[in-house]
N, C-alpha and C. Protein backbone atom coordinates (compact mmCIF):
# COMPACT_ATOMS: atom_id res chain seq x y z
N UNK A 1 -7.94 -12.01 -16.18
CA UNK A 1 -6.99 -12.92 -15.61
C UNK A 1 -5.93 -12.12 -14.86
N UNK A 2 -5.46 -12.16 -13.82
CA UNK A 2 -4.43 -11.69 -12.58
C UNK A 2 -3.28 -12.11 -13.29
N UNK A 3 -2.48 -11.77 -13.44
CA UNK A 3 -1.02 -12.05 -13.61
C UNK A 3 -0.21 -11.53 -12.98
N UNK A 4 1.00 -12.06 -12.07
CA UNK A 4 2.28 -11.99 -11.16
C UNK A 4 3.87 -11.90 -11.93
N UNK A 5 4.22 -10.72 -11.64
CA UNK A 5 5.92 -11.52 -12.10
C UNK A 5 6.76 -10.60 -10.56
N UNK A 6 7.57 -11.05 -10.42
CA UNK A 6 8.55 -10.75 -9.02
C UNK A 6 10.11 -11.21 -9.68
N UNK A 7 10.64 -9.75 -8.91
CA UNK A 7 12.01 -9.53 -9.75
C UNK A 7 12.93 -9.14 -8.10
N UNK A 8 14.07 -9.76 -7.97
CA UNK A 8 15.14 -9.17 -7.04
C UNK A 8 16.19 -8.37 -7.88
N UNK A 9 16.77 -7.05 -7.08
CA UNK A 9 17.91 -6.40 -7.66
C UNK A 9 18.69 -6.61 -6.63
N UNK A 10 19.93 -6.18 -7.09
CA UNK A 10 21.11 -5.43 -6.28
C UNK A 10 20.94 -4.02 -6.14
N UNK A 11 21.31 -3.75 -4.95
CA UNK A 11 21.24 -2.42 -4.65
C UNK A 11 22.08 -1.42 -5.52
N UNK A 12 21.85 -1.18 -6.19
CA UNK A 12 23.35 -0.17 -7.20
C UNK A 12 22.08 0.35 -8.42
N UNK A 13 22.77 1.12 -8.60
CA UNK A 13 21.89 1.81 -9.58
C UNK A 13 21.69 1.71 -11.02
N UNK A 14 22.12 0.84 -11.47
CA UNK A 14 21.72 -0.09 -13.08
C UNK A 14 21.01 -1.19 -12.62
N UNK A 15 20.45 -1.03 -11.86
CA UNK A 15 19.07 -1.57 -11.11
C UNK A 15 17.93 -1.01 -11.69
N UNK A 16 17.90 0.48 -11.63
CA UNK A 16 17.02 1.08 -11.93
C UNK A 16 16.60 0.98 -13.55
N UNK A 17 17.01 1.12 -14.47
CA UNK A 17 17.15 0.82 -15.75
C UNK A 17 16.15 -1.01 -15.87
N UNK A 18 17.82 -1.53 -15.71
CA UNK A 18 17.07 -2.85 -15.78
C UNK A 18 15.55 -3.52 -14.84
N UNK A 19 15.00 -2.94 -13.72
CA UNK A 19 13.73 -2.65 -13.64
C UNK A 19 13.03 -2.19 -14.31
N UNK A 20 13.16 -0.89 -14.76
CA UNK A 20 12.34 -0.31 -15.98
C UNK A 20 12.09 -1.42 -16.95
N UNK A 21 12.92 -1.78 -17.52
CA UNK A 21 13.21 -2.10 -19.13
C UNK A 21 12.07 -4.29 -18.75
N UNK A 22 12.49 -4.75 -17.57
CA UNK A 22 11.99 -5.80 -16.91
C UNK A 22 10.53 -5.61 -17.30
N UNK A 23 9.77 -4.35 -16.73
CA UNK A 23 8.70 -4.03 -15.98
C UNK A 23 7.71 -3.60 -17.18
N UNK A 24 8.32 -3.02 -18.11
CA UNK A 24 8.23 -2.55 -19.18
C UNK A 24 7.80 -3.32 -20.10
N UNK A 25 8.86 -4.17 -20.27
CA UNK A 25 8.76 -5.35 -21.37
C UNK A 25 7.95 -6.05 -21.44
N UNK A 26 7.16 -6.31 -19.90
CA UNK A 26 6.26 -7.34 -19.39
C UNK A 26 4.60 -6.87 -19.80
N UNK A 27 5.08 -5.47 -19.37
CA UNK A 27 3.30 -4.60 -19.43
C UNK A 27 3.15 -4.02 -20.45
N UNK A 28 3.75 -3.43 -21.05
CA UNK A 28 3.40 -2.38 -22.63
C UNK A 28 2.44 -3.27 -23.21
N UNK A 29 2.32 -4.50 -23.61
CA UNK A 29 1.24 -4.85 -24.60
C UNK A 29 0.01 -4.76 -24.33
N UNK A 30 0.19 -4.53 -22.82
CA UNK A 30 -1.08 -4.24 -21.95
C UNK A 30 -1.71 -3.23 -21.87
N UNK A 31 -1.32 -1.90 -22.04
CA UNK A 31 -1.02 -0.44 -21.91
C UNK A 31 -1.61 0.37 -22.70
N UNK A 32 -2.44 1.31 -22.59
CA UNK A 32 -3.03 2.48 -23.71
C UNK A 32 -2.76 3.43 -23.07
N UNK A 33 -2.99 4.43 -24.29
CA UNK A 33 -3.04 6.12 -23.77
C UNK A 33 -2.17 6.74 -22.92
N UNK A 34 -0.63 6.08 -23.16
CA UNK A 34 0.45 7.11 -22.92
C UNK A 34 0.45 6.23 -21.66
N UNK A 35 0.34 5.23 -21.15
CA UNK A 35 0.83 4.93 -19.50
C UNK A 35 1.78 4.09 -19.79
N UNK A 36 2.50 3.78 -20.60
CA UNK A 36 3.85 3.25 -20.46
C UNK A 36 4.76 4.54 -20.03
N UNK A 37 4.67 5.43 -20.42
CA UNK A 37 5.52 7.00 -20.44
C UNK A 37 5.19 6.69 -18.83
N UNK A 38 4.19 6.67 -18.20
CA UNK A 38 3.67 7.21 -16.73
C UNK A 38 4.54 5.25 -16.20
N UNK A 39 4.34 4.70 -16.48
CA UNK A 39 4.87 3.42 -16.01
C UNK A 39 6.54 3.66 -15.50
N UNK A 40 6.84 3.62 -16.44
CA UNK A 40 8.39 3.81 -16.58
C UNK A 40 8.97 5.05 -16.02
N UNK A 41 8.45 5.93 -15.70
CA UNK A 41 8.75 7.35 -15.35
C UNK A 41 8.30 6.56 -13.26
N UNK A 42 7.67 5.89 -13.03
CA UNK A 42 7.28 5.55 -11.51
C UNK A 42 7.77 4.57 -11.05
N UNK A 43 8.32 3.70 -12.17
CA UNK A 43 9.26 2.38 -11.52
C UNK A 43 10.36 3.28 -11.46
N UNK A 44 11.04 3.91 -12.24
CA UNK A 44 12.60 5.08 -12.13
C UNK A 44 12.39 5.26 -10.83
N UNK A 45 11.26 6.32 -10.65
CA UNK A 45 11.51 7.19 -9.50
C UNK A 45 11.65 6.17 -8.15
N UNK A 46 10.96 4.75 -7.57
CA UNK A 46 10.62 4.00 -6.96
C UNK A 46 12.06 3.33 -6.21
N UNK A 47 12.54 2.91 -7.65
CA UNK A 47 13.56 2.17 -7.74
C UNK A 47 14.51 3.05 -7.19
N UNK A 48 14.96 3.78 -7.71
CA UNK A 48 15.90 5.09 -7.46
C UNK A 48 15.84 5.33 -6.12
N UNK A 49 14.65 5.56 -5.14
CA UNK A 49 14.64 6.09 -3.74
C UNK A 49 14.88 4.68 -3.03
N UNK A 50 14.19 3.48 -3.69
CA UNK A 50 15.05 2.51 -2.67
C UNK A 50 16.46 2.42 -2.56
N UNK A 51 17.10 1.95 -3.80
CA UNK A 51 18.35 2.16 -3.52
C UNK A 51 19.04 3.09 -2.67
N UNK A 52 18.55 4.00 -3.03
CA UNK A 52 19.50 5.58 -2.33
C UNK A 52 19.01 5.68 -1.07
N UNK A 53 17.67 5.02 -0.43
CA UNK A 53 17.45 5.42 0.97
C UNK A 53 17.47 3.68 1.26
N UNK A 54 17.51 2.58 0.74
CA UNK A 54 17.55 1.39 1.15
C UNK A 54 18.84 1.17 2.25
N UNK A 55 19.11 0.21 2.76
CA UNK A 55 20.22 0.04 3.87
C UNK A 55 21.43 -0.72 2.91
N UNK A 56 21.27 -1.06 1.42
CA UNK A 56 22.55 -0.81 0.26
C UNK A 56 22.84 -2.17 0.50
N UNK A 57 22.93 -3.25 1.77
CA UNK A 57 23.29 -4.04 1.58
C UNK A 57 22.62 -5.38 1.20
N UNK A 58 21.31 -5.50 1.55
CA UNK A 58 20.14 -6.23 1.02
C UNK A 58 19.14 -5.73 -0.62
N UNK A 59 19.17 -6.64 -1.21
CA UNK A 59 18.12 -6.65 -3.13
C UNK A 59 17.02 -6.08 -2.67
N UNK A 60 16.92 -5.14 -3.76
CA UNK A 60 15.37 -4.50 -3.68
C UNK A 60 14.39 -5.04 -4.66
N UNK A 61 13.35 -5.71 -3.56
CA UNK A 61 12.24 -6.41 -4.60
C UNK A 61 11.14 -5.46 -5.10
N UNK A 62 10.89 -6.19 -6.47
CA UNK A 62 9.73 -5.41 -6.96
C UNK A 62 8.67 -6.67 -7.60
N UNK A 63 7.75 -6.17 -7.45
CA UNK A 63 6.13 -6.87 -7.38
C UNK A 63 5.87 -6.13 -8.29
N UNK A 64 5.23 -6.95 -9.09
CA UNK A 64 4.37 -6.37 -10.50
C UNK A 64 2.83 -7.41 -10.38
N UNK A 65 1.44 -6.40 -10.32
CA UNK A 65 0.79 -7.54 -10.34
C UNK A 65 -0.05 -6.76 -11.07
N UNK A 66 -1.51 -7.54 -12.13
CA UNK A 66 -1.93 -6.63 -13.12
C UNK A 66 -3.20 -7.49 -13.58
N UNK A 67 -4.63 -7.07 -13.76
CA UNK A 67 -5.32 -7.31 -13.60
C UNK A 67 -6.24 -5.72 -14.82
N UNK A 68 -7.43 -5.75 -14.00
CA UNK A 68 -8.33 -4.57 -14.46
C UNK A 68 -7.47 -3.44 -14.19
N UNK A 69 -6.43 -2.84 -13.04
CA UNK A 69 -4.92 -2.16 -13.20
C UNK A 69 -4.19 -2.50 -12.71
N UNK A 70 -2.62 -1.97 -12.83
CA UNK A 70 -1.41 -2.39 -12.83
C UNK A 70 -1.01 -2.01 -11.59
N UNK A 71 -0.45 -3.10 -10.71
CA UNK A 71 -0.26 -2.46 -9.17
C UNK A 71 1.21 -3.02 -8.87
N UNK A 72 2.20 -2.25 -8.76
CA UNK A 72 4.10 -2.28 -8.74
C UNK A 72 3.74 -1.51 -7.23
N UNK A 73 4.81 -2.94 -6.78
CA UNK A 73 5.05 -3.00 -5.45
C UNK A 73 6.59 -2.63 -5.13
N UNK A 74 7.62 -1.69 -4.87
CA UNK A 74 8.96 -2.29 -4.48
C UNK A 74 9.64 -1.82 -3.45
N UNK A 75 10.15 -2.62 -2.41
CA UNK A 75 10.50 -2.85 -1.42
C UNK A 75 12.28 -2.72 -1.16
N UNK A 76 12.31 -2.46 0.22
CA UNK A 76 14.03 -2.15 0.59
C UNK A 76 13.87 -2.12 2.35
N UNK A 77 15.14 -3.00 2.26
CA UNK A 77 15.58 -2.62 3.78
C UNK A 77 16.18 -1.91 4.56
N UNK A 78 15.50 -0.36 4.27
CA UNK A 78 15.63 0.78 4.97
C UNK A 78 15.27 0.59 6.17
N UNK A 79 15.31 1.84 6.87
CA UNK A 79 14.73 2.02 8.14
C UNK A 79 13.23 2.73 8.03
N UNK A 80 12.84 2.88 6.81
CA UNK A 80 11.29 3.28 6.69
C UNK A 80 11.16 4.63 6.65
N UNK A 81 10.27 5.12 6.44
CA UNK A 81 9.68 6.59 6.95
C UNK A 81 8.04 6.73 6.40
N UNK A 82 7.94 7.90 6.69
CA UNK A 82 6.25 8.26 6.68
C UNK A 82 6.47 9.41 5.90
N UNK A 83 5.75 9.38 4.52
CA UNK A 83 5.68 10.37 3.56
C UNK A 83 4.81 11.86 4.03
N UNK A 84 5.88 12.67 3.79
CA UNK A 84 5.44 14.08 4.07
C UNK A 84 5.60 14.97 3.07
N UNK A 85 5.04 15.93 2.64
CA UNK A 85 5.07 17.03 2.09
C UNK A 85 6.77 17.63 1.61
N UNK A 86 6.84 17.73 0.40
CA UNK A 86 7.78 18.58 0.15
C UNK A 86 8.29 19.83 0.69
N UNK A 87 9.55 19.65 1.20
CA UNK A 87 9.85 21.23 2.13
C UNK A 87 10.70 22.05 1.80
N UNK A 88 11.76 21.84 0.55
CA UNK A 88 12.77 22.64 -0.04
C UNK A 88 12.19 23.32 -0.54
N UNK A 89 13.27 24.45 -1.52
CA UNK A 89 12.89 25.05 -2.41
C UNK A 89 12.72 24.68 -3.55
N UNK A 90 11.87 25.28 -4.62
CA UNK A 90 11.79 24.63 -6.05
C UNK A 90 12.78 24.24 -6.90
N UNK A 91 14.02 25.29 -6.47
CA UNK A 91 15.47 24.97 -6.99
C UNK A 91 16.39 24.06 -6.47
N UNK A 92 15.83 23.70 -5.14
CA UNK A 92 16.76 22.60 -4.94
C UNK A 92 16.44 21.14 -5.58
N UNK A 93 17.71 20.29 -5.76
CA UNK A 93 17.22 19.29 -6.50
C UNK A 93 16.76 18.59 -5.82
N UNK A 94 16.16 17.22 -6.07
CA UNK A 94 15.61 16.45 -5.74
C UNK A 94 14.20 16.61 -4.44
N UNK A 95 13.43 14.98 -4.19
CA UNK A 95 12.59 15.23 -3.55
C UNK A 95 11.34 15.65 -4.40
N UNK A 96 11.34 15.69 -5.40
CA UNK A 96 9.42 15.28 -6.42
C UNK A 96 9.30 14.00 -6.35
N UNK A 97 10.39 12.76 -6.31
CA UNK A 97 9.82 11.50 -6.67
C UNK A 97 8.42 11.15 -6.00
N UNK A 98 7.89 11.19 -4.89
CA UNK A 98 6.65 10.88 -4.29
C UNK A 98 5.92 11.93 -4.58
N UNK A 99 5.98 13.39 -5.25
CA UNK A 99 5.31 13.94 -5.39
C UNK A 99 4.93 13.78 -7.04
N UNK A 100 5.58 12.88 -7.90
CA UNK A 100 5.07 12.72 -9.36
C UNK A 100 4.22 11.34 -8.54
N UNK A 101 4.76 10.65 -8.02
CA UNK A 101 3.68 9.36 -7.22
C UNK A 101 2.62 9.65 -7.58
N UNK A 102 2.56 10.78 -6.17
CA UNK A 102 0.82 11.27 -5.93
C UNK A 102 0.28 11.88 -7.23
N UNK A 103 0.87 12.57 -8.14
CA UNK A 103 -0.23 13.23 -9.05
C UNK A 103 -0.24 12.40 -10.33
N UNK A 104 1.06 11.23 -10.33
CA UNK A 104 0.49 10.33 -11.45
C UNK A 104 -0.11 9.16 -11.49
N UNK A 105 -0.14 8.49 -10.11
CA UNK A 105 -0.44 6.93 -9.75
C UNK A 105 -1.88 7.87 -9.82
N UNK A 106 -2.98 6.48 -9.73
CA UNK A 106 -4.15 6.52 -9.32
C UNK A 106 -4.40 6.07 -7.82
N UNK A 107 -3.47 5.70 -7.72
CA UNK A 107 -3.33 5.44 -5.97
C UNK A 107 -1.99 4.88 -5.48
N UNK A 108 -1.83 5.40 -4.42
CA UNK A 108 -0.41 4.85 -4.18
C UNK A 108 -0.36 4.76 -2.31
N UNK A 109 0.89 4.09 -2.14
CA UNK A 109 1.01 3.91 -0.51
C UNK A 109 2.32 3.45 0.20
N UNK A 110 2.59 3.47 1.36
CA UNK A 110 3.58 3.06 2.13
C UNK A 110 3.31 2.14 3.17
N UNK A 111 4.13 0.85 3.11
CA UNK A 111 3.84 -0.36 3.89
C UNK A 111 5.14 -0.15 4.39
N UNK A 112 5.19 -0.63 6.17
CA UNK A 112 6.62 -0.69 7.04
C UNK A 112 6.29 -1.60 7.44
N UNK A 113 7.31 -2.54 7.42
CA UNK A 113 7.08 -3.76 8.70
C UNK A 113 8.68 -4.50 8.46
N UNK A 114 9.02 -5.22 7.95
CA UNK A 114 10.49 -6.15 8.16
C UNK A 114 10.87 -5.54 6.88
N UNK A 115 10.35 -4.84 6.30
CA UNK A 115 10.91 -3.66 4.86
C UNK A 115 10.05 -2.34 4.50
N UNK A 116 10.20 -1.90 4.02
CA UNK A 116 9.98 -0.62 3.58
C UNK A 116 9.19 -1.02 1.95
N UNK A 117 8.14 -0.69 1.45
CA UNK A 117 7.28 -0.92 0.44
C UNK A 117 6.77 -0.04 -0.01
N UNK A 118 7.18 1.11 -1.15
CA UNK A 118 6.57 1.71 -1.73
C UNK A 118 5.60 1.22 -2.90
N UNK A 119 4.30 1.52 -2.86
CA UNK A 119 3.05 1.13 -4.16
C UNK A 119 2.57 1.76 -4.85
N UNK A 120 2.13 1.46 -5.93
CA UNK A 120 1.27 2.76 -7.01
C UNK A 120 0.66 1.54 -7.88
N UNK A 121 -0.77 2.29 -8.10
CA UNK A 121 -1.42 1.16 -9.19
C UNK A 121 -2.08 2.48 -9.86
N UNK A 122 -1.87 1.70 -11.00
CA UNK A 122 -2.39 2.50 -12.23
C UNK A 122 -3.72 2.08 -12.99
N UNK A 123 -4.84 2.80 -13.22
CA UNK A 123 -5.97 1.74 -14.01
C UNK A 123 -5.48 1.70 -15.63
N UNK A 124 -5.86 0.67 -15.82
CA UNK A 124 -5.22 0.18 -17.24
C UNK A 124 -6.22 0.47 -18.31
């Protein structure tokens, strides 16, 4: 059976939390073998870059949809970009969030069009 839930935030950062804890609450009963740890660790990072690269004044939506796996959608009205390769140094902070993406989602992606949509689905 497919199941939907859709959540709006405010742009501010106890957003991020209360996404988690939303997203969380909904899927864990669903969940084996340590992917709540991997769940919650990819809505953070998700949530976190919308806000901070979103345009701050429009809610950042998030899509939860879940089936044979778990596919979190969330969106911001940035100006977009196209995911590239990490270019700092190891010591500088930030800039892994899309790089835990790629090595923990089972697939993930970037949609641009009237928002900015970062995705990751996980098999369940």
């Amino acid at each position: 059976m497919d199941r939907t839930l859709e959540f709006t935030f405010p742009a501010e950062p106890a957003s991020v939390a209360e996404a988690r804890a939303k997203v969380c609450d909904a899927l864990e009963p669903h969940l084996t073998n340590g992917a709540s740890e991997t769940l919650k660790l990819l809505v953070s990072e998700l949530m976190t870059n919308a806000i901070r690269h979103g345009d701050g004044t429009q809610p950042v939506e998030l899509h939860v949809h879940w089936n044979d796996e778990v596919r979190i959608a969330i969106s911001d009205h940035g100006a977009g970009f196209s995911p590239t390769p990490r270019v700092g140094a190891l010591d500088e902070p930030g800039g892994f969030g899309l790089y835990l993406v790629g090595q923990l989602a089972d697939r993930w992606g970037v949609e641009t069009s009237d928002a900015t949509t970062v995705w990751f689905a996980l098999r369940r």
